[in-house]
PDB file of N, CA and C in Angstrom:
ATOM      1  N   UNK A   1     144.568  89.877 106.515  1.00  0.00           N
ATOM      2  CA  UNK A   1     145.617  90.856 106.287  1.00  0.00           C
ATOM      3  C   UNK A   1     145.707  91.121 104.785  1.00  0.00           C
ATOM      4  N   UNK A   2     145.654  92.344 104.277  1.00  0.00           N
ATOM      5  CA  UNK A   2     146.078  92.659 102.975  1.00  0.00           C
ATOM      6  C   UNK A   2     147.207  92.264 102.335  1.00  0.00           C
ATOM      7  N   UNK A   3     147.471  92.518 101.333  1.00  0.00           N
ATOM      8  CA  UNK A   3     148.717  91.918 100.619  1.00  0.00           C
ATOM      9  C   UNK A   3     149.791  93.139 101.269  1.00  0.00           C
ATOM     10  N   UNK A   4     151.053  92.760 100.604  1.00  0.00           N
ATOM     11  CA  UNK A   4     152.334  93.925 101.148  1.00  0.00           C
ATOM     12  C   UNK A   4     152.013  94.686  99.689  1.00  0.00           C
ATOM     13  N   UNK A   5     152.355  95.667  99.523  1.00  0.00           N
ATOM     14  CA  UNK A   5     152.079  96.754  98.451  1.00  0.00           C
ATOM     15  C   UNK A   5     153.309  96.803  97.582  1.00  0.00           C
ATOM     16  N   UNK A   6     153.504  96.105  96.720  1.00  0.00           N
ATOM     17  CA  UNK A   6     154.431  95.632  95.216  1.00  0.00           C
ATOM     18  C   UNK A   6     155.166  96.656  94.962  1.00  0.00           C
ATOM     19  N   UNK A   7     156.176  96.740  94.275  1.00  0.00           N
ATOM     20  CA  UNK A   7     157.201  97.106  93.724  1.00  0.00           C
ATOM     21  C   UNK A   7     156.396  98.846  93.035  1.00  0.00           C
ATOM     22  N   UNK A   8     157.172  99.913  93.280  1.00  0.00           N
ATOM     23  CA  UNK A   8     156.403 100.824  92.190  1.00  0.00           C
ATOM     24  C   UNK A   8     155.243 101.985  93.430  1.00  0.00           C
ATOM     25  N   UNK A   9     155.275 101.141  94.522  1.00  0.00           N
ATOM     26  CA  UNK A   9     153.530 101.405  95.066  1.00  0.00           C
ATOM     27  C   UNK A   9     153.830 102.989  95.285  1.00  0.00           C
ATOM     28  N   UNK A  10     154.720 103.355  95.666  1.00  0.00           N
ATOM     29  CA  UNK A  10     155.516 104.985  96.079  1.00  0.00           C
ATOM     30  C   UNK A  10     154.543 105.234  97.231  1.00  0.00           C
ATOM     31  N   UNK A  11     153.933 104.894  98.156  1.00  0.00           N
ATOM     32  CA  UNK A  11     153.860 105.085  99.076  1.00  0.00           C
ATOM     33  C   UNK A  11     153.941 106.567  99.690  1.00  0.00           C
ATOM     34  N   UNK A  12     153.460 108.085 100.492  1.00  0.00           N
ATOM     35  CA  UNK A  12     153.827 108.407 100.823  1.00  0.00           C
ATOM     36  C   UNK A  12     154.910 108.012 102.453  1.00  0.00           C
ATOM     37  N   UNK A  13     153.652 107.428 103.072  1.00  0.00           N
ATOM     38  CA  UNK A  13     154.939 106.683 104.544  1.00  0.00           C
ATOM     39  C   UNK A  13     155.895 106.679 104.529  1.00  0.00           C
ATOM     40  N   UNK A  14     156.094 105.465 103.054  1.00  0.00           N
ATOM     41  CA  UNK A  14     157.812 105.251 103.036  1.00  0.00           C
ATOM     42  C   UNK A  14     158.427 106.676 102.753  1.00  0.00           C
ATOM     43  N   UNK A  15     158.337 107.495 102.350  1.00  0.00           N
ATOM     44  CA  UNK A  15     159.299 108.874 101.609  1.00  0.00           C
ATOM     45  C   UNK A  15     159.287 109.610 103.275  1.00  0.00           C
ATOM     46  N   UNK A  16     157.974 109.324 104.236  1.00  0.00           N
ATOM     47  CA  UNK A  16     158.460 110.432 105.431  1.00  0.00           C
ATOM     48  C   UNK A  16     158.913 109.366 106.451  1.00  0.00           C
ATOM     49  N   UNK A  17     158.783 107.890 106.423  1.00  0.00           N
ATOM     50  CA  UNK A  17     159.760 107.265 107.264  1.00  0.00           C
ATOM     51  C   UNK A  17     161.475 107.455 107.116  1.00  0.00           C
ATOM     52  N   UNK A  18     161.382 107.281 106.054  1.00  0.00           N
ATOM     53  CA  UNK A  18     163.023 107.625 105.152  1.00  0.00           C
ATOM     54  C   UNK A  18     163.457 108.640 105.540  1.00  0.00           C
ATOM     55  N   UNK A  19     163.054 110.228 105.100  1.00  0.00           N
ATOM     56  CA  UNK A  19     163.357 111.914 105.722  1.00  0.00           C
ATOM     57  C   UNK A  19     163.432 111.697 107.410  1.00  0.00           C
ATOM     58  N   UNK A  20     162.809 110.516 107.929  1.00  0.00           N
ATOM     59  CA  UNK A  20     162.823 110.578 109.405  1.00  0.00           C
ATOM     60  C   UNK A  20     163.797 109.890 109.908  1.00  0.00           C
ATOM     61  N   UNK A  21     164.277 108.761 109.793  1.00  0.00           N
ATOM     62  CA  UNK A  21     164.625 107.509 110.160  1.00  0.00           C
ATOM     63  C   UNK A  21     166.106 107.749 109.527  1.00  0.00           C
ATOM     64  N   UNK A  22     166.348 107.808 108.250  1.00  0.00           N
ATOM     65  CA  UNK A  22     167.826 107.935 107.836  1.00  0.00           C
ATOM     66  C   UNK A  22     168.653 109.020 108.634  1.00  0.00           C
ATOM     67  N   UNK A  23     168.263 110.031 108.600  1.00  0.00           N
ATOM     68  CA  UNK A  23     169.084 110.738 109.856  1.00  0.00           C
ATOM     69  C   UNK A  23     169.705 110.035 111.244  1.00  0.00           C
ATOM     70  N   UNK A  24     169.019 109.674 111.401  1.00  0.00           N
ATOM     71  CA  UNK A  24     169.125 108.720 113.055  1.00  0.00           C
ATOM     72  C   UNK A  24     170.012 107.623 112.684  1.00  0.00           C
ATOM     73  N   UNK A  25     169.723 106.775 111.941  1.00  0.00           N
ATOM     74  CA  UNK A  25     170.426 106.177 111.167  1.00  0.00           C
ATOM     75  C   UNK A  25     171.704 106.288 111.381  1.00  0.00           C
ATOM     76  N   UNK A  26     172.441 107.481 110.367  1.00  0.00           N
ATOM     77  CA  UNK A  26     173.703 107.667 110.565  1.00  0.00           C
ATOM     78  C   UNK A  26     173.846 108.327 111.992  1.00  0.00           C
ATOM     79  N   UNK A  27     173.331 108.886 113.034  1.00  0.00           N
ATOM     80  CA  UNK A  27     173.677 109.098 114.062  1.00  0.00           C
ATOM     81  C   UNK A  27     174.262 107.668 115.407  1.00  0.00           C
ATOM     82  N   UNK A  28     173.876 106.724 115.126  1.00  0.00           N
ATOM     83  CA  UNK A  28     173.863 105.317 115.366  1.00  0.00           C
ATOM     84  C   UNK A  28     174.264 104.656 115.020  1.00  0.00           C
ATOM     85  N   UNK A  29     175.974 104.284 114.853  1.00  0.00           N
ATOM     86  CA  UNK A  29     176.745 103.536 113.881  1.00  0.00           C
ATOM     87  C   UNK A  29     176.970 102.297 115.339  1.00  0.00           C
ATOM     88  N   UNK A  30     177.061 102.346 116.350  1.00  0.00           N
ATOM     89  CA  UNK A  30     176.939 101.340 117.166  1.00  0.00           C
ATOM     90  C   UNK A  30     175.348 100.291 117.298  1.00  0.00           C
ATOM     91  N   UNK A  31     174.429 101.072 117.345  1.00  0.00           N
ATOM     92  CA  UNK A  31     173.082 100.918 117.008  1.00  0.00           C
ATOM     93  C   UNK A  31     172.976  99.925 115.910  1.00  0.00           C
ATOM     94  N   UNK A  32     173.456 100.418 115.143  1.00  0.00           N
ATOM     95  CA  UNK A  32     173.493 100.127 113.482  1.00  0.00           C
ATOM     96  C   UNK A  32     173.872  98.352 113.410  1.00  0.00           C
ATOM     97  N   UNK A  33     175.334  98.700 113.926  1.00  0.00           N
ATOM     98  CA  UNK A  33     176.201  96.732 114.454  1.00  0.00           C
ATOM     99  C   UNK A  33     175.712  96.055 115.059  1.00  0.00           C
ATOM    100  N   UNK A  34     174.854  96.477 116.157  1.00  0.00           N
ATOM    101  CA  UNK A  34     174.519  95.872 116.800  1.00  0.00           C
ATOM    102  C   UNK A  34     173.375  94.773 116.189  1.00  0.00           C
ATOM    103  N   UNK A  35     172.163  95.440 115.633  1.00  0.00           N
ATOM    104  CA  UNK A  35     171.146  95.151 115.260  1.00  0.00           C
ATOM    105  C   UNK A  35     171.547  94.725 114.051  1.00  0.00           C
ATOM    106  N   UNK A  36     172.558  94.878 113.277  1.00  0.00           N
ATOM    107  CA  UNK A  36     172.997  93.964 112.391  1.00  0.00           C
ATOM    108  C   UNK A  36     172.329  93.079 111.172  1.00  0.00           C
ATOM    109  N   UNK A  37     171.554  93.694 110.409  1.00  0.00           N
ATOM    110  CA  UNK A  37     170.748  93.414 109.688  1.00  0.00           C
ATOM    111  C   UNK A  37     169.124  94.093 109.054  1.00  0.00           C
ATOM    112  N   UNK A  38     168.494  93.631 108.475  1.00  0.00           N
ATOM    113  CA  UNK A  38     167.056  94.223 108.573  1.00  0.00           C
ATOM    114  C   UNK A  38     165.905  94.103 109.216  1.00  0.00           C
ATOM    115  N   UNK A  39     165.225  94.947 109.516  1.00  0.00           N
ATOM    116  CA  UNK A  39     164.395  95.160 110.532  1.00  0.00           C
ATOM    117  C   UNK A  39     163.009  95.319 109.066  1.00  0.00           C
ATOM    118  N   UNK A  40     161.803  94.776 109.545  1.00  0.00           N
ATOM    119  CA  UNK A  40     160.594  95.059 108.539  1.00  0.00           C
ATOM    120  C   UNK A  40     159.838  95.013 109.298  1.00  0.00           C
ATOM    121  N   UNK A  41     159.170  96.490 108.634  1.00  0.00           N
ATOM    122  CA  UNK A  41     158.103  97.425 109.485  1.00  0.00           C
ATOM    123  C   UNK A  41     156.385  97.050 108.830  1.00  0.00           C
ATOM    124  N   UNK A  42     156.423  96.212 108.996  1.00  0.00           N
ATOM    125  CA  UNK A  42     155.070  95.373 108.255  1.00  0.00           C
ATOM    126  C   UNK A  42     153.513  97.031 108.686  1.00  0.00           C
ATOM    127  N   UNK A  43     153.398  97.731 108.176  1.00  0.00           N
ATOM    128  CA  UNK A  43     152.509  98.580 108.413  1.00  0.00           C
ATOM    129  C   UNK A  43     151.281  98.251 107.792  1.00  0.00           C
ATOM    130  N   UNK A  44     150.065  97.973 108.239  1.00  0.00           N
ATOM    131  CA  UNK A  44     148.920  97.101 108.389  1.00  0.00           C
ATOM    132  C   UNK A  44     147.719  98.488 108.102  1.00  0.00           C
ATOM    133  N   UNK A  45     147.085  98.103 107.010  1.00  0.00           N
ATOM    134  CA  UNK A  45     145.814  98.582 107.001  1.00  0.00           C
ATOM    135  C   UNK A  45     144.765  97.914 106.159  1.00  0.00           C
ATOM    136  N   UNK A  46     143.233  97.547 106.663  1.00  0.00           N
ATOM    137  CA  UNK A  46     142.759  97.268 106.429  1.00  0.00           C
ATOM    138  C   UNK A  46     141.964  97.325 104.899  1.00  0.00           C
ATOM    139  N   UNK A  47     142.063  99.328 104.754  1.00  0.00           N
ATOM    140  CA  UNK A  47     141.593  99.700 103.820  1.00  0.00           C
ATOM    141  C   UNK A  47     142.267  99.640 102.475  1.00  0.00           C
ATOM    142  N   UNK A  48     143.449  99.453 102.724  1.00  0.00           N
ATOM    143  CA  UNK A  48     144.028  99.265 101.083  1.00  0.00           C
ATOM    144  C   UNK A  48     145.559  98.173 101.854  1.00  0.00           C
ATOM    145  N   UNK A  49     146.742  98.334 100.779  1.00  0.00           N
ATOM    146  CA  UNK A  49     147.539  96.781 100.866  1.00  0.00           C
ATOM    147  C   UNK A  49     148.826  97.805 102.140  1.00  0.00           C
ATOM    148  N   UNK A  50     149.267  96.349 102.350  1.00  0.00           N
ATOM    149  CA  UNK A  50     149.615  96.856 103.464  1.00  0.00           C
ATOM    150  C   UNK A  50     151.254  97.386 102.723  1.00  0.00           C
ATOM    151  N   UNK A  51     152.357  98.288 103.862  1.00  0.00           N
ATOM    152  CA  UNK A  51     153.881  98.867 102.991  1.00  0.00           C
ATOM    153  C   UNK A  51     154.627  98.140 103.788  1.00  0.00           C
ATOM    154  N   UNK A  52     155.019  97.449 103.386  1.00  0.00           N
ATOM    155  CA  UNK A  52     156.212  96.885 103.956  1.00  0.00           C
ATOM    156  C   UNK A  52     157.530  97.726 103.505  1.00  0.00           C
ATOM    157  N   UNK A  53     158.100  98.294 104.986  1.00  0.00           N
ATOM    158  CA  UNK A  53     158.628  98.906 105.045  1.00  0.00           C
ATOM    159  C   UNK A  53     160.376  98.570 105.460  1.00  0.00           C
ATOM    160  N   UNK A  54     161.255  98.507 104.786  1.00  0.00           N
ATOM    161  CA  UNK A  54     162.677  97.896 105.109  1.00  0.00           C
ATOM    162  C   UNK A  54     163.702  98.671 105.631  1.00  0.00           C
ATOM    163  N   UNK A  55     164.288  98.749 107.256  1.00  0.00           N
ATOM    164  CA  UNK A  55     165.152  99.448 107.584  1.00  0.00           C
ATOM    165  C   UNK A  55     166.477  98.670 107.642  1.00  0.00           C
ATOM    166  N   UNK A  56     167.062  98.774 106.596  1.00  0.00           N
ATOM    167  CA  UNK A  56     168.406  98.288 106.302  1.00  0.00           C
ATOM    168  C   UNK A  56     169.651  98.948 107.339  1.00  0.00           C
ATOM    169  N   UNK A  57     169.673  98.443 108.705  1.00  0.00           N
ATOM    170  CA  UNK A  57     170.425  98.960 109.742  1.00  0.00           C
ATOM    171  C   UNK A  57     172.151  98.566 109.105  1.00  0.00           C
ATOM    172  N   UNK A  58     172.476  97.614 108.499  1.00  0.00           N
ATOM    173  CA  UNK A  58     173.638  97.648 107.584  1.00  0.00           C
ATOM    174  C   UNK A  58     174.345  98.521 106.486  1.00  0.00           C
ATOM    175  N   UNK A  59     173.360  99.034 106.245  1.00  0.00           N
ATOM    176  CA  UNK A  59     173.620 100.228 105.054  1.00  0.00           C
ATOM    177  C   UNK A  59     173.373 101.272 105.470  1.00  0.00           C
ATOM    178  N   UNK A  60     172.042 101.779 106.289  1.00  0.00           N
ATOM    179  CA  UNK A  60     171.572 103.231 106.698  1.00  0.00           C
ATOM    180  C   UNK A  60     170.433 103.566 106.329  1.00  0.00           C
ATOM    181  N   UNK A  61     169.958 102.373 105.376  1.00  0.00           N
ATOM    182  CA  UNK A  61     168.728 103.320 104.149  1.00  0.00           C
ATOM    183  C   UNK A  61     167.792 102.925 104.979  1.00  0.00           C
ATOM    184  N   UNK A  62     166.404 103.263 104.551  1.00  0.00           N
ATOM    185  CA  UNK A  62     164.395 102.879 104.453  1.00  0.00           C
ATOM    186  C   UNK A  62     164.327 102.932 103.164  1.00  0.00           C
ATOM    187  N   UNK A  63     163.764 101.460 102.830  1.00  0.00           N
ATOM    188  CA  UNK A  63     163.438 101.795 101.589  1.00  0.00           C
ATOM    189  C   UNK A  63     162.025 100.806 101.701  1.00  0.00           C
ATOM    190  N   UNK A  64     161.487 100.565 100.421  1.00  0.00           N
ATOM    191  CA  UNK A  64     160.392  99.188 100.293  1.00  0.00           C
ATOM    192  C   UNK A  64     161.117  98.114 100.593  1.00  0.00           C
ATOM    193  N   UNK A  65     160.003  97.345 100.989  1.00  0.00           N
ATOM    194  CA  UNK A  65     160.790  95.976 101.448  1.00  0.00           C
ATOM    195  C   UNK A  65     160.352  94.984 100.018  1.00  0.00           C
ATOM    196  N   UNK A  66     161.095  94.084  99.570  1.00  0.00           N
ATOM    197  CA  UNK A  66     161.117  93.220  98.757  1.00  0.00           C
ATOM    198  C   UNK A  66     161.393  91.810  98.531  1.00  0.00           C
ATOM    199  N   UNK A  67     160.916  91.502  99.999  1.00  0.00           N
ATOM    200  CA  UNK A  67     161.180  90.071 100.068  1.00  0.00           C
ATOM    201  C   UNK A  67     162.627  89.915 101.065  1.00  0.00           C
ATOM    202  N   UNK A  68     163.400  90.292 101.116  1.00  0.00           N
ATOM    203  CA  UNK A  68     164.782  90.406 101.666  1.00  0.00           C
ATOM    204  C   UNK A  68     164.564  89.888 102.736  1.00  0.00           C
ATOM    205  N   UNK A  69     165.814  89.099 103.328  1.00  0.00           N
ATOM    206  CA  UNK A  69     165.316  88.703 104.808  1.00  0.00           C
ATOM    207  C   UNK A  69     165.221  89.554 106.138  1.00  0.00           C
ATOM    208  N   UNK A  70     164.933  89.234 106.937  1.00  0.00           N
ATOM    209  CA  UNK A  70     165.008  90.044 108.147  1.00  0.00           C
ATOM    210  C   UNK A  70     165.122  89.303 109.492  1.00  0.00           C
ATOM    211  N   UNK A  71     165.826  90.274 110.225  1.00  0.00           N
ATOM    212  CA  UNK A  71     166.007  89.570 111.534  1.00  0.00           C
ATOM    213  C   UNK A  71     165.180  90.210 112.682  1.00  0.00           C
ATOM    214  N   UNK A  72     164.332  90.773 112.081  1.00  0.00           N
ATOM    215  CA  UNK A  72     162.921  91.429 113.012  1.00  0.00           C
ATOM    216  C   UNK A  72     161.843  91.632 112.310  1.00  0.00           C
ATOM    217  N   UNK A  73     160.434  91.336 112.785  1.00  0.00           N
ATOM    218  CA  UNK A  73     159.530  92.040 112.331  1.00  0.00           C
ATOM    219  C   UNK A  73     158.803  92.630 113.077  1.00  0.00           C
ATOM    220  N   UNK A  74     158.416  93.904 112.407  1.00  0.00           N
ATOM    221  CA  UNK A  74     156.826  94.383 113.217  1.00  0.00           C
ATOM    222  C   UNK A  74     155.954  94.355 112.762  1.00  0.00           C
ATOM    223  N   UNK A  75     154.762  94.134 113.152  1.00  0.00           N
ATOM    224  CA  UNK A  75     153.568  94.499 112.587  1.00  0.00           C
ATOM    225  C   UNK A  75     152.814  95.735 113.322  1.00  0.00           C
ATOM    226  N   UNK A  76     152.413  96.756 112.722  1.00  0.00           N
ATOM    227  CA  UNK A  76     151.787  97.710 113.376  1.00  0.00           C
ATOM    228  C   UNK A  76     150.774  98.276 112.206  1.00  0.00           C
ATOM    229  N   UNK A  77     149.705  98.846 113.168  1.00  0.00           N
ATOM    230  CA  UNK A  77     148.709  99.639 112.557  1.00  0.00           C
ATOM    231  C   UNK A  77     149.101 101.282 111.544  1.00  0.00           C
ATOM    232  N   UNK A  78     148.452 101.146 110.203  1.00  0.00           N
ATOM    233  CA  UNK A  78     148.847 102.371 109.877  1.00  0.00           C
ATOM    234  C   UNK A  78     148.537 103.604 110.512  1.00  0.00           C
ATOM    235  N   UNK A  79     147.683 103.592 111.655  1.00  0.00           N
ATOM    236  CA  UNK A  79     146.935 105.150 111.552  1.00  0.00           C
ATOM    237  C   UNK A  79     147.814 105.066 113.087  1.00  0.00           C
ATOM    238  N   UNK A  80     148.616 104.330 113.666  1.00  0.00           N
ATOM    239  CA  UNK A  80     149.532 104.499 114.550  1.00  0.00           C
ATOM    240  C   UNK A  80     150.913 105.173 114.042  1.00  0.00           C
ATOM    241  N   UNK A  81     151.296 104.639 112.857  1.00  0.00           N
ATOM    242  CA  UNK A  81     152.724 105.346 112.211  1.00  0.00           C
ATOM    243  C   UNK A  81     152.120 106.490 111.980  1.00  0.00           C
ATOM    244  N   UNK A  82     150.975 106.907 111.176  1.00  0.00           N
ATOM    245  CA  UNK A  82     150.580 107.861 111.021  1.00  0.00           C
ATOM    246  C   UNK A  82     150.558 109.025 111.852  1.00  0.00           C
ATOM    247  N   UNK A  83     150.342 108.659 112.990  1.00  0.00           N
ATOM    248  CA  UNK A  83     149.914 109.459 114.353  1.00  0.00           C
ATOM    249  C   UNK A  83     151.676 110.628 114.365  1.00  0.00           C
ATOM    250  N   UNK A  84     152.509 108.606 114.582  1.00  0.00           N
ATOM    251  CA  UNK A  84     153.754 109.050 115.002  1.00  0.00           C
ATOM    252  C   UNK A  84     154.192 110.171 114.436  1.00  0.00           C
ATOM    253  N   UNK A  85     153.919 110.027 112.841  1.00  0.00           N
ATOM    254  CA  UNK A  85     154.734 111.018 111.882  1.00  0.00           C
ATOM    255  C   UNK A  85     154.382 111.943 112.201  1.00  0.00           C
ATOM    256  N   UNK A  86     153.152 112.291 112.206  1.00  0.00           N
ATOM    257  CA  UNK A  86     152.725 113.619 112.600  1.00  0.00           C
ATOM    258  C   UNK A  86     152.859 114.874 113.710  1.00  0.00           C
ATOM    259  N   UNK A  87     153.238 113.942 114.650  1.00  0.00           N
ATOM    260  CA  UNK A  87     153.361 114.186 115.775  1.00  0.00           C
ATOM    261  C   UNK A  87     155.196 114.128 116.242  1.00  0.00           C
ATOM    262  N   UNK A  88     155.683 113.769 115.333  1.00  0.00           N
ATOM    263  CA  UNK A  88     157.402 113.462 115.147  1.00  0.00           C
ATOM    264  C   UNK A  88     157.725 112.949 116.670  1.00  0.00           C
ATOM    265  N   UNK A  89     157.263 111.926 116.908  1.00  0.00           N
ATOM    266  CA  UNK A  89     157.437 111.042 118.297  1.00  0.00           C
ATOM    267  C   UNK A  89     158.323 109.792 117.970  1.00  0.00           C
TER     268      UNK A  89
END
């Protein structure tokens, strides 16, 4: 597995997970309590480092993940998020 991609990396993913995901976000304030914490979207690619991706269900945001704890992880393939985005599924 590649490293998680450091502080700075700007990522496009993260900027269209964020435009995607924060909306919903605030649509889901029960959602939100429930799950109660952070969720990390470990997005995996072989060819360069991987984005760890942080959905702060406490606050609302996506941002980079930075070590912070979490009370979920995923691991998934990039050219699967990729797909998703594209396809807004």
């Amino acid at each position: 597995m590649a490293s998680v991609a450091g502080p700075g990396s700007a990522d496009p993913l993260l900027a269209e997970l964020r435009r995607w995901f924060e909306p919903l976000l605030d649509l889901a304030p029960h959602t939100r309590r429930g799950i109660n914490g952070n969720v990390l979207l470990n997005v995996e690619d072989d060819a360069r480092d991987d984005v760890g991706v942080l959905i702060d269900f406490l606050a609302g945001e996506v941002r980079e993940w930075k070590n912070e704890p979490v009370v979920h992880r995923i691991d998934v393939e990039r050219a699967l998020v990729e797909s998703l985005i594209e396809r807004h599924m």
